[in-house]
C-alpha atoms as a PDB file:
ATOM      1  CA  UNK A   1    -152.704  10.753 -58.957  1.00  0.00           C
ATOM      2  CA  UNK A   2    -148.978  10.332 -58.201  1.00  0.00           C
ATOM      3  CA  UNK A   3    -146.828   6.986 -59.316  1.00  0.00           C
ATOM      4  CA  UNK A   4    -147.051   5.432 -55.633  1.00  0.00           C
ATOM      5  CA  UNK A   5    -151.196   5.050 -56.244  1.00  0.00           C
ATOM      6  CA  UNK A   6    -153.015   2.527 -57.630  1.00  0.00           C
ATOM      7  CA  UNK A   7    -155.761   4.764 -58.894  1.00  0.00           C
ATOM      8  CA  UNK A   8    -157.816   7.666 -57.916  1.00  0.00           C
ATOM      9  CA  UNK A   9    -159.386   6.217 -55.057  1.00  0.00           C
ATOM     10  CA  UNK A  10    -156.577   5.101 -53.624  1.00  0.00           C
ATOM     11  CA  UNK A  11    -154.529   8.112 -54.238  1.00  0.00           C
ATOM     12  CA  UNK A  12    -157.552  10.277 -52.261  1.00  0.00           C
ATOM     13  CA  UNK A  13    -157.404   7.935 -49.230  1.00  0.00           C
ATOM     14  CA  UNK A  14    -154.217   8.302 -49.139  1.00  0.00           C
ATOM     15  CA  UNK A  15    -153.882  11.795 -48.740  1.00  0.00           C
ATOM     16  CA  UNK A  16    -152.232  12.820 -51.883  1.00  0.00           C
ATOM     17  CA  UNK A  17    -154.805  12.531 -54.413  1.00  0.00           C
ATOM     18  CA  UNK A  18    -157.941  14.701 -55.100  1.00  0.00           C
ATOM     19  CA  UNK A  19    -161.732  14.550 -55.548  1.00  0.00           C
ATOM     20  CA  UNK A  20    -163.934  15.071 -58.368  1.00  0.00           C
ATOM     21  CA  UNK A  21    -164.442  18.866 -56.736  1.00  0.00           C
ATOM     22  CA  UNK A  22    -160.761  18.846 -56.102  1.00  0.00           C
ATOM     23  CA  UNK A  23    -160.890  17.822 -52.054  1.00  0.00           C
ATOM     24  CA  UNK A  24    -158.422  16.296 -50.441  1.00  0.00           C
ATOM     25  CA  UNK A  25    -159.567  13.975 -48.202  1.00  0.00           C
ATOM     26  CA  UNK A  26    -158.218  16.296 -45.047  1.00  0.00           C
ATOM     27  CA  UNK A  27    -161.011  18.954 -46.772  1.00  0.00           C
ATOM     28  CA  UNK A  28    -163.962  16.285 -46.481  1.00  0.00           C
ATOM     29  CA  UNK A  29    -162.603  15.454 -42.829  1.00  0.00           C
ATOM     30  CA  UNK A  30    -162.605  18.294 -42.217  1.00  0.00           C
ATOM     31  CA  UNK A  31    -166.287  19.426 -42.951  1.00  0.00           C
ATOM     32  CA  UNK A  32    -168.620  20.657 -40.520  1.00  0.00           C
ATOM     33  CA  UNK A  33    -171.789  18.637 -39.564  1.00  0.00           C
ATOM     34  CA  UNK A  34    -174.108  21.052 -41.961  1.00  0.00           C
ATOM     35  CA  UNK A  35    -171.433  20.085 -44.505  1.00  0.00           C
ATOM     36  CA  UNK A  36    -171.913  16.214 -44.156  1.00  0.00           C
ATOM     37  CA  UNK A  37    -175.475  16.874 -44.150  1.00  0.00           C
ATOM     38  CA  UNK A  38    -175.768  18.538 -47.406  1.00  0.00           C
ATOM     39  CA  UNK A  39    -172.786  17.730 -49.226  1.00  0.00           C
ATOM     40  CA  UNK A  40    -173.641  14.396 -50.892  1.00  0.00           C
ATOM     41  CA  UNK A  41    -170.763  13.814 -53.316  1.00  0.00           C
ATOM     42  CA  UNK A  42    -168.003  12.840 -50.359  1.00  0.00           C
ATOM     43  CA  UNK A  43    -169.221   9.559 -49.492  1.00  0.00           C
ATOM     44  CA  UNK A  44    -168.497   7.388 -52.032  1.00  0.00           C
ATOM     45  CA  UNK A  45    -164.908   8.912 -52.134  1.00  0.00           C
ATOM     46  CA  UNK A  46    -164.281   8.138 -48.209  1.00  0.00           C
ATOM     47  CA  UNK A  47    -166.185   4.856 -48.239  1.00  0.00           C
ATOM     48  CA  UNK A  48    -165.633   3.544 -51.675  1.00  0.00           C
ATOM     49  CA  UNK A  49    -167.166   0.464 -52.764  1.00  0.00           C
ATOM     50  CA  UNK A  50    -166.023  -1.956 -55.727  1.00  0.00           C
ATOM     51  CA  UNK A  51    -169.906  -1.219 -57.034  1.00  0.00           C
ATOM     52  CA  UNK A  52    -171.758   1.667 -58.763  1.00  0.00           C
ATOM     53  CA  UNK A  53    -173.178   4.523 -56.618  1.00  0.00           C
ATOM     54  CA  UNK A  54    -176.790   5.029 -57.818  1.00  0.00           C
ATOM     55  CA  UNK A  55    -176.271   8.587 -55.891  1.00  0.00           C
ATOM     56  CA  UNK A  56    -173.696   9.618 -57.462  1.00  0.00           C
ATOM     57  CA  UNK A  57    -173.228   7.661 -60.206  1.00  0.00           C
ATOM     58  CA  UNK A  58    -169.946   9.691 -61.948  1.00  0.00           C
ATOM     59  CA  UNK A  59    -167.823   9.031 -58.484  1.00  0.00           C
ATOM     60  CA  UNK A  60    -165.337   6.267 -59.070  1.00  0.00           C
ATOM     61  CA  UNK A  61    -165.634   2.731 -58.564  1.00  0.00           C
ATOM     62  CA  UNK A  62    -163.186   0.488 -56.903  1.00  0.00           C
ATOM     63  CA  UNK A  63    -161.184  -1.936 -58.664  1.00  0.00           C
ATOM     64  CA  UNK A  64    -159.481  -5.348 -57.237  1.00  0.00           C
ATOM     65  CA  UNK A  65    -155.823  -3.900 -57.440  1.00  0.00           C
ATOM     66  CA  UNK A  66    -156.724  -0.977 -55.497  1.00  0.00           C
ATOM     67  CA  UNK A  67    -158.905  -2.768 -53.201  1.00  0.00           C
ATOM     68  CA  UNK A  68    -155.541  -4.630 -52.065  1.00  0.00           C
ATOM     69  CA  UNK A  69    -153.006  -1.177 -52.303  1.00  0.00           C
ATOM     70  CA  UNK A  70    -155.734  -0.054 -49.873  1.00  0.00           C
ATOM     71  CA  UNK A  71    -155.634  -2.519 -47.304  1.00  0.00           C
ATOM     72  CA  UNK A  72    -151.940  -2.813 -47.410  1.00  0.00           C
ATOM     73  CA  UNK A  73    -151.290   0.880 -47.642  1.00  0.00           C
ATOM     74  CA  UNK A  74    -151.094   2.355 -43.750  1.00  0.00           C
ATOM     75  CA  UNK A  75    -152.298   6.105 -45.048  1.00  0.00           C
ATOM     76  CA  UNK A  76    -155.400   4.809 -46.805  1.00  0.00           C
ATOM     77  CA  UNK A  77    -156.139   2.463 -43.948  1.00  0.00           C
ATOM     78  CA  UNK A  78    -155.963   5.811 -41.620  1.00  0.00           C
ATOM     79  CA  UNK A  79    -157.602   7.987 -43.205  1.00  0.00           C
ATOM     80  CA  UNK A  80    -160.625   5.331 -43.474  1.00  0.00           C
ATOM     81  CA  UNK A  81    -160.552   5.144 -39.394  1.00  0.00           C
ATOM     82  CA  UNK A  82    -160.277   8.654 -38.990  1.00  0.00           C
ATOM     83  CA  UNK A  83    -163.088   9.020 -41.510  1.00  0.00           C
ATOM     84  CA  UNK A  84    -165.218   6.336 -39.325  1.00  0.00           C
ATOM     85  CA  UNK A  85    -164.344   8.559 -36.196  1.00  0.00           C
ATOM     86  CA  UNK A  86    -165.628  11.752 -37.897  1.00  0.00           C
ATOM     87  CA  UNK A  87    -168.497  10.314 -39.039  1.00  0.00           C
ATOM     88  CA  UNK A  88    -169.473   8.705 -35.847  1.00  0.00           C
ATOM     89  CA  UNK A  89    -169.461  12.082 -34.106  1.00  0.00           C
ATOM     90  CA  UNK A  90    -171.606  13.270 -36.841  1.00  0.00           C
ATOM     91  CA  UNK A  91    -174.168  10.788 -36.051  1.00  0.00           C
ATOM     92  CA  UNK A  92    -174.156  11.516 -31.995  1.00  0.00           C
ATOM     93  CA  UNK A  93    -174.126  15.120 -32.601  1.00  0.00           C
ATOM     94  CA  UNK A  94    -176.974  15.413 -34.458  1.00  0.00           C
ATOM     95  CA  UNK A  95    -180.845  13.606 -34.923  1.00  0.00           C
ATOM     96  CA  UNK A  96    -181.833  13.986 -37.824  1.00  0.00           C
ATOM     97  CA  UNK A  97    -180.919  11.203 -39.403  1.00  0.00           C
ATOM     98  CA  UNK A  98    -183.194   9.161 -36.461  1.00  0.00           C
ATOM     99  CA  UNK A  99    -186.152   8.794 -38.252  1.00  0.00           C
ATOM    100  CA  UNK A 100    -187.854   5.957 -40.568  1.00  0.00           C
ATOM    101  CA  UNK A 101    -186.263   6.635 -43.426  1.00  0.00           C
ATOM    102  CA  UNK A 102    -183.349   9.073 -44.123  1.00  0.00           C
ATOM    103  CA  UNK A 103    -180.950   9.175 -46.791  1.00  0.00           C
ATOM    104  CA  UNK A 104    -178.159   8.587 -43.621  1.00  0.00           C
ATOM    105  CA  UNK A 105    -179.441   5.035 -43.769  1.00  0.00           C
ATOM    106  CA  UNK A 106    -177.762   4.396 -47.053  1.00  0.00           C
ATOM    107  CA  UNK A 107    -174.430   6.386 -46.245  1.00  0.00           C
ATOM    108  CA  UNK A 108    -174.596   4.160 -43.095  1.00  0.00           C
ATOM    109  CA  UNK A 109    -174.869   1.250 -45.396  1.00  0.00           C
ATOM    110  CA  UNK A 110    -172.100   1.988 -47.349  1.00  0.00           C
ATOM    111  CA  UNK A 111    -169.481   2.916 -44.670  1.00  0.00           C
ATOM    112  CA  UNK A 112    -170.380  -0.583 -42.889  1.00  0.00           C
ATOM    113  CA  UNK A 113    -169.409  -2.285 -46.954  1.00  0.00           C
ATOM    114  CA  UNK A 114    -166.632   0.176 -47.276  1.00  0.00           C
ATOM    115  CA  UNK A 115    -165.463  -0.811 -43.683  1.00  0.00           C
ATOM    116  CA  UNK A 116    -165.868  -4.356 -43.866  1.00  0.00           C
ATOM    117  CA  UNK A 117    -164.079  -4.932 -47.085  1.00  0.00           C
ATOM    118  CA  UNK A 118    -161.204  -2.217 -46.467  1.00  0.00           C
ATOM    119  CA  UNK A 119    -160.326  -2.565 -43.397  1.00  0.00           C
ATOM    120  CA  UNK A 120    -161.828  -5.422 -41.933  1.00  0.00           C
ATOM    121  CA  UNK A 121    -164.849  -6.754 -40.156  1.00  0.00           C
ATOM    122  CA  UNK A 122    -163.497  -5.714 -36.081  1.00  0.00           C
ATOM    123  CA  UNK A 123    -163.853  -1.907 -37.528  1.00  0.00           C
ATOM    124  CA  UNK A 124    -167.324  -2.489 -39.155  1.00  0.00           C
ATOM    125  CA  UNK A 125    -168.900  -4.278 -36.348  1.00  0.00           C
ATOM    126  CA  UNK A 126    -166.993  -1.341 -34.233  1.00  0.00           C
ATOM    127  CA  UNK A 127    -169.050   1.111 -36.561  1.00  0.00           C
ATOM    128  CA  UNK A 128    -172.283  -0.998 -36.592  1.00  0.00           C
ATOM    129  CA  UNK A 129    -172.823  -1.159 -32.865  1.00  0.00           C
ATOM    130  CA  UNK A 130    -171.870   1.968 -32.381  1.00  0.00           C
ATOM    131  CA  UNK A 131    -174.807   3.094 -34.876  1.00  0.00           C
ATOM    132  CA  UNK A 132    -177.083   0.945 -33.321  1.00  0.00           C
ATOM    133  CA  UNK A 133    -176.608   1.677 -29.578  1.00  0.00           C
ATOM    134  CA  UNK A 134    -177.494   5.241 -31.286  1.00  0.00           C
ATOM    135  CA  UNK A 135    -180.647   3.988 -32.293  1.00  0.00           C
ATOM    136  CA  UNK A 136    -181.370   2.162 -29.362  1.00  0.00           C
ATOM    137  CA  UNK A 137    -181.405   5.304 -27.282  1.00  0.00           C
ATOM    138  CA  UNK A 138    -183.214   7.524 -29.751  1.00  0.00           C
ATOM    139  CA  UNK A 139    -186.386   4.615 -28.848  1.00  0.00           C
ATOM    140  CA  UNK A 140    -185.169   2.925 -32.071  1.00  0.00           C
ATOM    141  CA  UNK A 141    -187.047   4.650 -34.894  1.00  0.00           C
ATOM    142  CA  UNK A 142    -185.267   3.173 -37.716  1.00  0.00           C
ATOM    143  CA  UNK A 143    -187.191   0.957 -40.190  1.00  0.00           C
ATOM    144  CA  UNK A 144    -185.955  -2.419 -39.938  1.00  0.00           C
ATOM    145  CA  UNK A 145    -184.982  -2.859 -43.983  1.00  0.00           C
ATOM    146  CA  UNK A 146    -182.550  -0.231 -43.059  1.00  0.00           C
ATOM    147  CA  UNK A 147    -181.189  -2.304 -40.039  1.00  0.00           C
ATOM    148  CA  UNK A 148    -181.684  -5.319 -42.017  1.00  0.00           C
ATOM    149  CA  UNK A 149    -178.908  -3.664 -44.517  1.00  0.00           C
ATOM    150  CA  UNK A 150    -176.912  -2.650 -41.539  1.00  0.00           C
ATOM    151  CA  UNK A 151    -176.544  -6.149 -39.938  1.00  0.00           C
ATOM    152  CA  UNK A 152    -175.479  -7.777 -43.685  1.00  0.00           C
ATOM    153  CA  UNK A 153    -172.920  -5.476 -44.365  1.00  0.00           C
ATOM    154  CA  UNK A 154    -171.076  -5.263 -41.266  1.00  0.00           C
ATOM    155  CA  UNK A 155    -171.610  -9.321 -41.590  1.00  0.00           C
ATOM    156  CA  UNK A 156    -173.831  -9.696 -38.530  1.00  0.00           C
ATOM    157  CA  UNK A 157    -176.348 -11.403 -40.469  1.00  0.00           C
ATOM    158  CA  UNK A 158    -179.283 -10.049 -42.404  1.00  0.00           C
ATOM    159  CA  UNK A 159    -181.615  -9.872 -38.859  1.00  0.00           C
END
């Protein structure tokens, strides 16, 4: 963490600070699709949330003061859209995450929270219908608990 972060999270987004495996966050971005598949320690540093990750419950957790650096802080707030981008080309490129239930569902989840409370509520419902014209065209075969979470956290309502 350098002296122009406000903590580790913040310091990762913003492209000068380093994961618990030592990633920058240009490493995560740049992962291939396997990678996002079966890596599962990268989320909660792209798409922090200000709560506990029952995943991966030693990543860090965000606090109020770097919620704010984060929002006001042009790198971070980049590196969370490019993030979205990558992530959203994950999810057209491959299927496998169009099922019932898939642990996707939660990473979708979070990035929608992440999103919403980062960066604001345009790029989550950006992310969210993006996800579910996905869905749509797959014949729609995710539970609805799943979309249920979807709709509250990009604040489109819990139906």
């Amino acid at each position: 963490m350098t002296e122009a972060t406000a903590g580790p999270l913040h310091a990762f987004l913003a492209g000068v600070g380093r994961d618990g495996r030592g990633r920058l966050s240009a490493d995560v971005l740049g992962f291939s699709d396997q990678e996002l598949e079966a890596v599962h320690d990268y989320i909660q540093w792209l798409f922090p949330l200000p709560t506990r990750s029952a995943a991966q419950p030693h990543s860090p957790v965000l606090t109020p003061v770097e919620i704010d650096v984060i929002r006001a802080d042009p790198r971070a707030v980049e590196t969370l859209k490019t993030a979205t981008q990558r992530m959203l080309r994950f999810y057209r490129k491959t299927r496998w995450w169009m099922t019932s239930h898939d642990h996707n569902h939660l990473r979708i989840t979070r990035i929608l929270h992440s999103l919403r409370l980062l960066v604001g509520p345009d790029e989550a419902k950006a992310f969210y219908d993006a996800i579910l014209t996905l869905n749509e065209a797959a014949g729609a075969p995710v539970n609805t608990r799943s979309l249920h979470y979807w709709a509250e956290a990009a604040g489109c309502g819990g139906s």
